[in-house]
PDB file of N, CA and C in Angstrom:
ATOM      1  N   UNK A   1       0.821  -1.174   0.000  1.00  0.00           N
ATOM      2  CA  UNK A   1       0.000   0.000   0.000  1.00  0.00           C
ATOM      3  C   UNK A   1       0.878   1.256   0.000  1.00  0.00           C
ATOM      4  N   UNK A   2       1.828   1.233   0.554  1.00  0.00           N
ATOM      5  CA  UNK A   2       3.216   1.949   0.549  1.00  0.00           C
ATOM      6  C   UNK A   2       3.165   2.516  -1.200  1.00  0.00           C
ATOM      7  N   UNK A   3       3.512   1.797  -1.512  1.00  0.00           N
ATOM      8  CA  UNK A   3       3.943   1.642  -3.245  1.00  0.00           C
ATOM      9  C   UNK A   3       2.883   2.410  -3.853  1.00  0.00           C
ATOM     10  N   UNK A   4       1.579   1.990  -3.771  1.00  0.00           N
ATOM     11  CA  UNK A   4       0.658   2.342  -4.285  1.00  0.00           C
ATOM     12  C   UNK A   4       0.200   3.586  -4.306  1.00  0.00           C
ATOM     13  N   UNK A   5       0.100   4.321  -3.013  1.00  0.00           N
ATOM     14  CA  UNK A   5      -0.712   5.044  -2.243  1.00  0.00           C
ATOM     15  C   UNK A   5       0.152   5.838  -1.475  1.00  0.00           C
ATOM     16  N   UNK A   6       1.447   6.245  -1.627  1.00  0.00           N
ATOM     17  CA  UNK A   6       2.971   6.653  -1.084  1.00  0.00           C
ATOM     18  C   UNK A   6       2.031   8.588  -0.123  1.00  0.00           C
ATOM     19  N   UNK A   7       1.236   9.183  -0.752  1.00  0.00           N
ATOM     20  CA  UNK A   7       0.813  10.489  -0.073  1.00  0.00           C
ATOM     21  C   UNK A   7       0.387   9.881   1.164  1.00  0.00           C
ATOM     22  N   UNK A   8      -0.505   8.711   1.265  1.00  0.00           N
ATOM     23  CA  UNK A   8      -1.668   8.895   2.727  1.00  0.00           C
ATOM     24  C   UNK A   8      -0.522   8.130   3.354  1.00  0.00           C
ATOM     25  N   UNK A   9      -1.448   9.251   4.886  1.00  0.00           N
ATOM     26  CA  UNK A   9      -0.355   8.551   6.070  1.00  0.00           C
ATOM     27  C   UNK A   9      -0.632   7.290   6.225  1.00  0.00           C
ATOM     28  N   UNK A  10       0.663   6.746   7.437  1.00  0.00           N
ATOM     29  CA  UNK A  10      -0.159   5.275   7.444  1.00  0.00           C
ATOM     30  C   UNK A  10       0.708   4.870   8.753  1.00  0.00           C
ATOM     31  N   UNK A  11      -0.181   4.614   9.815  1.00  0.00           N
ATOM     32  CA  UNK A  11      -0.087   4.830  11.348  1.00  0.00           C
ATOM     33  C   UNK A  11       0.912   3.552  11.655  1.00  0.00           C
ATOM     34  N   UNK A  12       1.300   2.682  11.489  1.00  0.00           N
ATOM     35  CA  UNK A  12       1.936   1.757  11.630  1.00  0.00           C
ATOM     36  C   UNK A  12       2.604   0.736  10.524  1.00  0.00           C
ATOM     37  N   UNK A  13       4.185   1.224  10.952  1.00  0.00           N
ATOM     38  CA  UNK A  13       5.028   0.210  10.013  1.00  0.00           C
ATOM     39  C   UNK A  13       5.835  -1.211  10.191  1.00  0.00           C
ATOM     40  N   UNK A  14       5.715  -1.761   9.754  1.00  0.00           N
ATOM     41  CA  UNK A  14       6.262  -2.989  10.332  1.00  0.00           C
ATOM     42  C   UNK A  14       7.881  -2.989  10.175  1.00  0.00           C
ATOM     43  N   UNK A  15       8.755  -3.503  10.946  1.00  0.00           N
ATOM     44  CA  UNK A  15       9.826  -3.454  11.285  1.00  0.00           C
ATOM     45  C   UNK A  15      10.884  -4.226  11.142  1.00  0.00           C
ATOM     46  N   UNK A  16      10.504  -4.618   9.603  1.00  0.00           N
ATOM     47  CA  UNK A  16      11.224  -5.667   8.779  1.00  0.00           C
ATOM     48  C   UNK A  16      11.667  -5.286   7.409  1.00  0.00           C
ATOM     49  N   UNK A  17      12.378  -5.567   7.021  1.00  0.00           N
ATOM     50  CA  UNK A  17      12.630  -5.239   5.508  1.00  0.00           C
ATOM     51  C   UNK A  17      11.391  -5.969   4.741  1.00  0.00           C
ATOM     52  N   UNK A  18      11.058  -6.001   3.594  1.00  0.00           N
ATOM     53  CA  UNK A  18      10.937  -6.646   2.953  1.00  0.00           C
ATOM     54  C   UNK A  18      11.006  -7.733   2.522  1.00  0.00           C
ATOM     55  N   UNK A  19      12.337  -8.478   2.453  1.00  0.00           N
ATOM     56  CA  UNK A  19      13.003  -9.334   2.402  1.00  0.00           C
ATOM     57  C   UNK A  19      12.553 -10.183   3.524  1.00  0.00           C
ATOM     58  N   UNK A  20      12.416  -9.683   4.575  1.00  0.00           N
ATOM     59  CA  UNK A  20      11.811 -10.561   5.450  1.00  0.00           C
ATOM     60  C   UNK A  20      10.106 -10.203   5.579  1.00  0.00           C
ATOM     61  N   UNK A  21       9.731  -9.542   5.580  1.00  0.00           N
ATOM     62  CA  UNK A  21       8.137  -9.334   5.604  1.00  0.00           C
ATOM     63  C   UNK A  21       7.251 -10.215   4.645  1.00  0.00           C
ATOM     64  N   UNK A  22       8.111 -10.364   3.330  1.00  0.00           N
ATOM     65  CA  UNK A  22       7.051 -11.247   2.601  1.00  0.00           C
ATOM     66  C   UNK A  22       7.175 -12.582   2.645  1.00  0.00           C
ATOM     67  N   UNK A  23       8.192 -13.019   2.981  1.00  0.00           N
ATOM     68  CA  UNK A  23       8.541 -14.716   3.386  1.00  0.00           C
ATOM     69  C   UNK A  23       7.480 -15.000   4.503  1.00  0.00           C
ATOM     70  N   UNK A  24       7.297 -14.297   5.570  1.00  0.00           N
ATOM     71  CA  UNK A  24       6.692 -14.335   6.948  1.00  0.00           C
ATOM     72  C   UNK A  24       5.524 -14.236   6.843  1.00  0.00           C
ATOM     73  N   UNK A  25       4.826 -13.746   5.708  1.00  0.00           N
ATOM     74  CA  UNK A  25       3.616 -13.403   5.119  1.00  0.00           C
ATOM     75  C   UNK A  25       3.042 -14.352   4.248  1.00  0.00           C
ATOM     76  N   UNK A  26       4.098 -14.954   3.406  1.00  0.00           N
ATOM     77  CA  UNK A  26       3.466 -16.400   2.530  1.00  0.00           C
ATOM     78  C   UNK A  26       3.608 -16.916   3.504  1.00  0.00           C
ATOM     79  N   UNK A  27       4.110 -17.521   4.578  1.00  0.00           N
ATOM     80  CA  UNK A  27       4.368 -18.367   5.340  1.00  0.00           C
ATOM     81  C   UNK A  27       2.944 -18.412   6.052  1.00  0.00           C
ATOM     82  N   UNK A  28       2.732 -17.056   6.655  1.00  0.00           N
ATOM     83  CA  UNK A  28       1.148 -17.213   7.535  1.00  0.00           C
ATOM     84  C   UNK A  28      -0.126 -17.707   6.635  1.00  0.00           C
ATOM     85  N   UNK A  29      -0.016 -17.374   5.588  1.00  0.00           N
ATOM     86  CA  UNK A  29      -1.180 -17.585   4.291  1.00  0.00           C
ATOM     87  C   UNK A  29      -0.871 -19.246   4.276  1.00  0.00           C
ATOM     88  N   UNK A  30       0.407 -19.724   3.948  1.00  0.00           N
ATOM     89  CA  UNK A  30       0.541 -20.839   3.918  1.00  0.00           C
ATOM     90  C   UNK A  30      -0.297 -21.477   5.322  1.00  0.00           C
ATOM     91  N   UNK A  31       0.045 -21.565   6.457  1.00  0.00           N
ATOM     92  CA  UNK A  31      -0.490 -22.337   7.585  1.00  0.00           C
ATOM     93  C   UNK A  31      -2.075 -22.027   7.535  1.00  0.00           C
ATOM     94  N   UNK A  32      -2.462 -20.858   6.948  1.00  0.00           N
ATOM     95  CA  UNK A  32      -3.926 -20.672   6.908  1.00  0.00           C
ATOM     96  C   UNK A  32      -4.731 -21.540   5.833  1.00  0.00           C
ATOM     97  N   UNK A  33      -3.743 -21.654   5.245  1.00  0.00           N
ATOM     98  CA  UNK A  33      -4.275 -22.475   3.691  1.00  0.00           C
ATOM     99  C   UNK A  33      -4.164 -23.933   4.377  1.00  0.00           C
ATOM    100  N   UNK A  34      -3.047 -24.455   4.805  1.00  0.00           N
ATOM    101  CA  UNK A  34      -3.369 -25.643   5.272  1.00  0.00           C
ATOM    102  C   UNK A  34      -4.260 -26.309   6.368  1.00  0.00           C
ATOM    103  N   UNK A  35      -4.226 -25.030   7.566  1.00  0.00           N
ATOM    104  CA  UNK A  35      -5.311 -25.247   8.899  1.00  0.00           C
ATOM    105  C   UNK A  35      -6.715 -25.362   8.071  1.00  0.00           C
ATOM    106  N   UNK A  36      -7.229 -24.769   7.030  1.00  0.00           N
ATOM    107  CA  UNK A  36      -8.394 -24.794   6.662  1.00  0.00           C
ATOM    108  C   UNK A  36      -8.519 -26.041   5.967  1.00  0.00           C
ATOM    109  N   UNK A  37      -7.645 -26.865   5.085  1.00  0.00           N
ATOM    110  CA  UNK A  37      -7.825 -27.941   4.204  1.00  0.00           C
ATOM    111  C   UNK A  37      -8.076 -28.819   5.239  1.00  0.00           C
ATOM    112  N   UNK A  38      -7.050 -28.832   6.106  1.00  0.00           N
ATOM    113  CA  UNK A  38      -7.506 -30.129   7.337  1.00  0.00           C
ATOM    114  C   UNK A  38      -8.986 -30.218   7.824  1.00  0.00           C
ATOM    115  N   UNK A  39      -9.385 -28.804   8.088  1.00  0.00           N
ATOM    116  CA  UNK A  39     -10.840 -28.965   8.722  1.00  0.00           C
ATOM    117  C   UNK A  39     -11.978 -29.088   7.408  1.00  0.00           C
ATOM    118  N   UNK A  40     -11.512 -29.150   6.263  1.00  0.00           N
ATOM    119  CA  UNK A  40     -12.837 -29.678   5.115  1.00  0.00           C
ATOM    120  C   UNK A  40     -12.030 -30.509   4.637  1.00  0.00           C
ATOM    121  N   UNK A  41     -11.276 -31.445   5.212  1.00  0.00           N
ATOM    122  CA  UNK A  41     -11.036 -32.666   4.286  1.00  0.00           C
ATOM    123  C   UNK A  41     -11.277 -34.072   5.254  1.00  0.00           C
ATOM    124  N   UNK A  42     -11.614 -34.773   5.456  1.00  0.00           N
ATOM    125  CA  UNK A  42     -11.984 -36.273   6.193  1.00  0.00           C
ATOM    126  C   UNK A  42     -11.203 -37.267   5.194  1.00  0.00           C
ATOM    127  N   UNK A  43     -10.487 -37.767   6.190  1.00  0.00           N
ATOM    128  CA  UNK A  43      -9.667 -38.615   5.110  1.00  0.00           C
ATOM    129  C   UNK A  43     -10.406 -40.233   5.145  1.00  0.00           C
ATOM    130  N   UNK A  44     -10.415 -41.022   4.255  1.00  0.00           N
ATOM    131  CA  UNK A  44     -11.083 -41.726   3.720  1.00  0.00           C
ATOM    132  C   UNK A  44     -12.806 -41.620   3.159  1.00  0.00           C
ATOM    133  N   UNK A  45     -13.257 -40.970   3.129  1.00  0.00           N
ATOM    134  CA  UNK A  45     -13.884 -40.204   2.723  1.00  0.00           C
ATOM    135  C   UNK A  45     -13.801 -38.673   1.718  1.00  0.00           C
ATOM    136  N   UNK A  46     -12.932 -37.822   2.073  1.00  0.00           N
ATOM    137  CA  UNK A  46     -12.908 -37.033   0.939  1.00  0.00           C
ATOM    138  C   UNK A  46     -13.515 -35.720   1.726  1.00  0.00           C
ATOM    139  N   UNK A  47     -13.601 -34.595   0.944  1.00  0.00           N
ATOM    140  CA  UNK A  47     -14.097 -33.485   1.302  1.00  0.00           C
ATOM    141  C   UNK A  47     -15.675 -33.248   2.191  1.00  0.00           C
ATOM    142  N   UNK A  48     -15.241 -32.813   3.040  1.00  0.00           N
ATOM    143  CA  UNK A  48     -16.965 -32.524   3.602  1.00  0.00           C
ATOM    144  C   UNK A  48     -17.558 -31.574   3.291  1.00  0.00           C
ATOM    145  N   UNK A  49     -18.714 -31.551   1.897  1.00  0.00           N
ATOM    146  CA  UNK A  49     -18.937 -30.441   1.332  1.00  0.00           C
ATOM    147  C   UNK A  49     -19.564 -29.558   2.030  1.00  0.00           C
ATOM    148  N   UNK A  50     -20.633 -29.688   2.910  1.00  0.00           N
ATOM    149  CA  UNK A  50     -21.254 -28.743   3.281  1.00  0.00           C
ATOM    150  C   UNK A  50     -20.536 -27.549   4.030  1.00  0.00           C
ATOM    151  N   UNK A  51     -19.166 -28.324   5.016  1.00  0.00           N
ATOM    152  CA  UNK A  51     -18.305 -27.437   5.303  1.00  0.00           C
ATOM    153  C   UNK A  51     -17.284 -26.449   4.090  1.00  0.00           C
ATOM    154  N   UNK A  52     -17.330 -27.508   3.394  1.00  0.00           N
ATOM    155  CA  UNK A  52     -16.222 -26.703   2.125  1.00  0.00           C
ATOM    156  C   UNK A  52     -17.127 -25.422   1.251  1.00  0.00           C
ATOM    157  N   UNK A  53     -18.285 -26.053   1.293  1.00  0.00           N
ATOM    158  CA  UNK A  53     -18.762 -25.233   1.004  1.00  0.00           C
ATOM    159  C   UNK A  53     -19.430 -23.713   1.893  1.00  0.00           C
ATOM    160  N   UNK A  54     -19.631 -23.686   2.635  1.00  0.00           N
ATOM    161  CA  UNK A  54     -19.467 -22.786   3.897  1.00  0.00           C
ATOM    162  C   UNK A  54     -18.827 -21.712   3.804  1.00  0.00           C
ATOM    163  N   UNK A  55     -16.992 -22.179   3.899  1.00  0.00           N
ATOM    164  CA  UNK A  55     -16.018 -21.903   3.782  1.00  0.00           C
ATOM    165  C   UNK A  55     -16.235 -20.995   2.312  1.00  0.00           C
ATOM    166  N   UNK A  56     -16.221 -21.610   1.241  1.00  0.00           N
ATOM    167  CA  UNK A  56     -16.531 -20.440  -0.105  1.00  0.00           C
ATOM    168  C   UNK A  56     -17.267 -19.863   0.025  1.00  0.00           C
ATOM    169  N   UNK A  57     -18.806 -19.916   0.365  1.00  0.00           N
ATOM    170  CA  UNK A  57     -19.856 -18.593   0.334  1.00  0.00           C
ATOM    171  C   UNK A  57     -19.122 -17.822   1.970  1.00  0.00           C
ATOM    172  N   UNK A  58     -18.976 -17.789   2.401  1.00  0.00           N
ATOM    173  CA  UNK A  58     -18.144 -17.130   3.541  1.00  0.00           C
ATOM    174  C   UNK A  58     -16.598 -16.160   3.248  1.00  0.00           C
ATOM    175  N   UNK A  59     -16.240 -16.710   2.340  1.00  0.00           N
ATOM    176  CA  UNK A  59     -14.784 -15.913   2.316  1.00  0.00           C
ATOM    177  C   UNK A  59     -15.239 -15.227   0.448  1.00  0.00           C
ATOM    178  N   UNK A  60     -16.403 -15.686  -0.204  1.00  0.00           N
ATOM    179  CA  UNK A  60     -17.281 -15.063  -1.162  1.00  0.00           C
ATOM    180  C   UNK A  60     -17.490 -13.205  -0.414  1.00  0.00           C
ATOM    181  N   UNK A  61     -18.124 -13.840   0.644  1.00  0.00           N
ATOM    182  CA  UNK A  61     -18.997 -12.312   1.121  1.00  0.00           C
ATOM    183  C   UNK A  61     -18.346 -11.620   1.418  1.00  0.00           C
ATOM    184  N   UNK A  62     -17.362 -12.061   2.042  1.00  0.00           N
ATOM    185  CA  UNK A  62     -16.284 -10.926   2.688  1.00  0.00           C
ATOM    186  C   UNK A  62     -15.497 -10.303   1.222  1.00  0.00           C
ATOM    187  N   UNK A  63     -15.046 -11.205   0.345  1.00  0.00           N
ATOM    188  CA  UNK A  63     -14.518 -10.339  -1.064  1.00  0.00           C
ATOM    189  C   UNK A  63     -15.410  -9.354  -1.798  1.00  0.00           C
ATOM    190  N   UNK A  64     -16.761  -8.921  -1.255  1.00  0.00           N
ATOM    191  CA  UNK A  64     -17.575  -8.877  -2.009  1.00  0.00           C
ATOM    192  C   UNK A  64     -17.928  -7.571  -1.165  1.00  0.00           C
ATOM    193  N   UNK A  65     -18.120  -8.142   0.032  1.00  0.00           N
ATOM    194  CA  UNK A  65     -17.610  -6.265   1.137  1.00  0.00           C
ATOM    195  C   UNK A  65     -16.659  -5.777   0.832  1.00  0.00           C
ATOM    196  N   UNK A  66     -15.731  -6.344   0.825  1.00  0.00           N
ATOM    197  CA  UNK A  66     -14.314  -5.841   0.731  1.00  0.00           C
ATOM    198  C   UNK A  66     -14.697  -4.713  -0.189  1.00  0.00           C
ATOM    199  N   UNK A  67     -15.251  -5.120  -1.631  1.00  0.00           N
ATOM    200  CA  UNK A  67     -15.194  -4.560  -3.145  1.00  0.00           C
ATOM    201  C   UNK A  67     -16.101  -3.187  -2.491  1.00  0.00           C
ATOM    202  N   UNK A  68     -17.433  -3.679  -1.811  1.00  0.00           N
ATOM    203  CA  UNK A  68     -18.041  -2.451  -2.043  1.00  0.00           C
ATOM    204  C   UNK A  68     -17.880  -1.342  -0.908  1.00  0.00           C
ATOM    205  N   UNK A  69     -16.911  -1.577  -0.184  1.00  0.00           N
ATOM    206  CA  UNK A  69     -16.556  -0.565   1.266  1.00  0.00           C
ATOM    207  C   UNK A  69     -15.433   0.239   0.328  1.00  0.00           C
ATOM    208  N   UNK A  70     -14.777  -0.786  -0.668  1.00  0.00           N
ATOM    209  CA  UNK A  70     -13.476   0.183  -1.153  1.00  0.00           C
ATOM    210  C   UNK A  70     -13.961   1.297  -2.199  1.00  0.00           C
ATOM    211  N   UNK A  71     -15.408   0.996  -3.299  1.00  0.00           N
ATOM    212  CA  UNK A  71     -15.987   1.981  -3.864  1.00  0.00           C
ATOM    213  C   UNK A  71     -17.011   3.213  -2.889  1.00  0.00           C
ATOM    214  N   UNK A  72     -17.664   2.568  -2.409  1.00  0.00           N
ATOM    215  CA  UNK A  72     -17.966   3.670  -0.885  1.00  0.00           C
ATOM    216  C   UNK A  72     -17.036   4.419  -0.509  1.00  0.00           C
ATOM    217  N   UNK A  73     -15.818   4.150  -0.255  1.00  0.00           N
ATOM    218  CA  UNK A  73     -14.695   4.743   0.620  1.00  0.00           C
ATOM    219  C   UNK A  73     -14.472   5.665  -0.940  1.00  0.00           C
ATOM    220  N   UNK A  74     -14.175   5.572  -2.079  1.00  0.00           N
ATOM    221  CA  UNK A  74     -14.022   6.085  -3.418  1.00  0.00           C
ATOM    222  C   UNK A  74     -14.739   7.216  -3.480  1.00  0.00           C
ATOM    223  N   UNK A  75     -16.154   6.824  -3.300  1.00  0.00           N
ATOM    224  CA  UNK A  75     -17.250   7.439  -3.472  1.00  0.00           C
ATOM    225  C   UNK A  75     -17.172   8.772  -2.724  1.00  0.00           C
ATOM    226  N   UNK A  76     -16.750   8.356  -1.205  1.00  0.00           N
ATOM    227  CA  UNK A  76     -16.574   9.675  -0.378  1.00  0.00           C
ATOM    228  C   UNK A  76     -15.686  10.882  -0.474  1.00  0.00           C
ATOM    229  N   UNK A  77     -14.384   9.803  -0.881  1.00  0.00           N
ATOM    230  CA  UNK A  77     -13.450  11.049  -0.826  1.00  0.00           C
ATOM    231  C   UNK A  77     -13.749  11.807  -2.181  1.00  0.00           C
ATOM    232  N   UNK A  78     -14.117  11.341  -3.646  1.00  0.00           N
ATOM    233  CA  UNK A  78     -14.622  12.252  -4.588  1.00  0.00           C
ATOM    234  C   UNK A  78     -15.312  13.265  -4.102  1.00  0.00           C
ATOM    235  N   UNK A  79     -16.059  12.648  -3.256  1.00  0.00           N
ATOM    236  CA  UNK A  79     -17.148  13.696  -2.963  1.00  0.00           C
ATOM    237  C   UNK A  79     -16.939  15.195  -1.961  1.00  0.00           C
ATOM    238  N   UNK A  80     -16.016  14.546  -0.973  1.00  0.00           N
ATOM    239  CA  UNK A  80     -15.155  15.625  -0.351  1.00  0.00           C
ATOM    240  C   UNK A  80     -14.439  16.459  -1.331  1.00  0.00           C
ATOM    241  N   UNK A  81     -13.559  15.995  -2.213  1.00  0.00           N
ATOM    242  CA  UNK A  81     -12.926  16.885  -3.292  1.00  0.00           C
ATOM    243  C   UNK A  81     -13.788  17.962  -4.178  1.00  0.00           C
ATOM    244  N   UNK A  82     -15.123  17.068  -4.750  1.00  0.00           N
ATOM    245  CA  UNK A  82     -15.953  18.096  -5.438  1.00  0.00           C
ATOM    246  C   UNK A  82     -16.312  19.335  -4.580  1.00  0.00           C
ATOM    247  N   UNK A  83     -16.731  18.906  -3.089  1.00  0.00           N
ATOM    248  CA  UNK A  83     -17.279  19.895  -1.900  1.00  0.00           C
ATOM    249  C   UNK A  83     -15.938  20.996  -2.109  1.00  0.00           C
ATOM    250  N   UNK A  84     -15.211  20.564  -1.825  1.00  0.00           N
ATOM    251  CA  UNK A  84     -14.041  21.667  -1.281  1.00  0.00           C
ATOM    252  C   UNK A  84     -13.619  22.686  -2.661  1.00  0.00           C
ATOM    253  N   UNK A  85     -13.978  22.088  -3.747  1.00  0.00           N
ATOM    254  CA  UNK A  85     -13.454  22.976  -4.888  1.00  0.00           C
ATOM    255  C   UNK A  85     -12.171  23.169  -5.370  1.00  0.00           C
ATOM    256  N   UNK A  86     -12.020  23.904  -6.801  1.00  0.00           N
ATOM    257  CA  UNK A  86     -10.742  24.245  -7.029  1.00  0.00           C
ATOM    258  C   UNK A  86      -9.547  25.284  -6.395  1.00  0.00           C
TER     259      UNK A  86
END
């Protein structure tokens, strides 16, 4: 967001290079990716859909807030800019 977005402040930095921040970061995604396969997979049996499925309309909705809090949030600050003028 740094990269992206370099004007807005931004209240807390983490205290790693890079180099180490994103290893530590696939790494947590990684254990999240696997803690979740364990709990929708039953072994000899196979996937437990109703949970697996859960799991997708659930992490669905949240991508889907995500989308419309970030055009809302869009929406506002345009709107502050038009208010305030040239």
């Amino acid at each position: 967001m740094r990269r992206k977005d370099p004007q807005r402040p931004r209240p807390y930095r983490l205290p790693l290079p890079d180099v180490v921040a994103i290893p530590v970061a696939a790494y947590c995604a990684l254990v999240v990716l696997i803690s979740a396969s364990l709990l929708m997979y039953v072994p000899g049996t196979g996937f437990d859909w109703p949970v697996t499925t859960g799991v997708l309309v659930v992490f669905a909705i949240g991508e889907i807030t995500i989308r419309l809090s970030e055009k809302q949030l869009v929406d506002d600050i345009e709107e502050q800019i038009v208010a305030r003028g040239p």
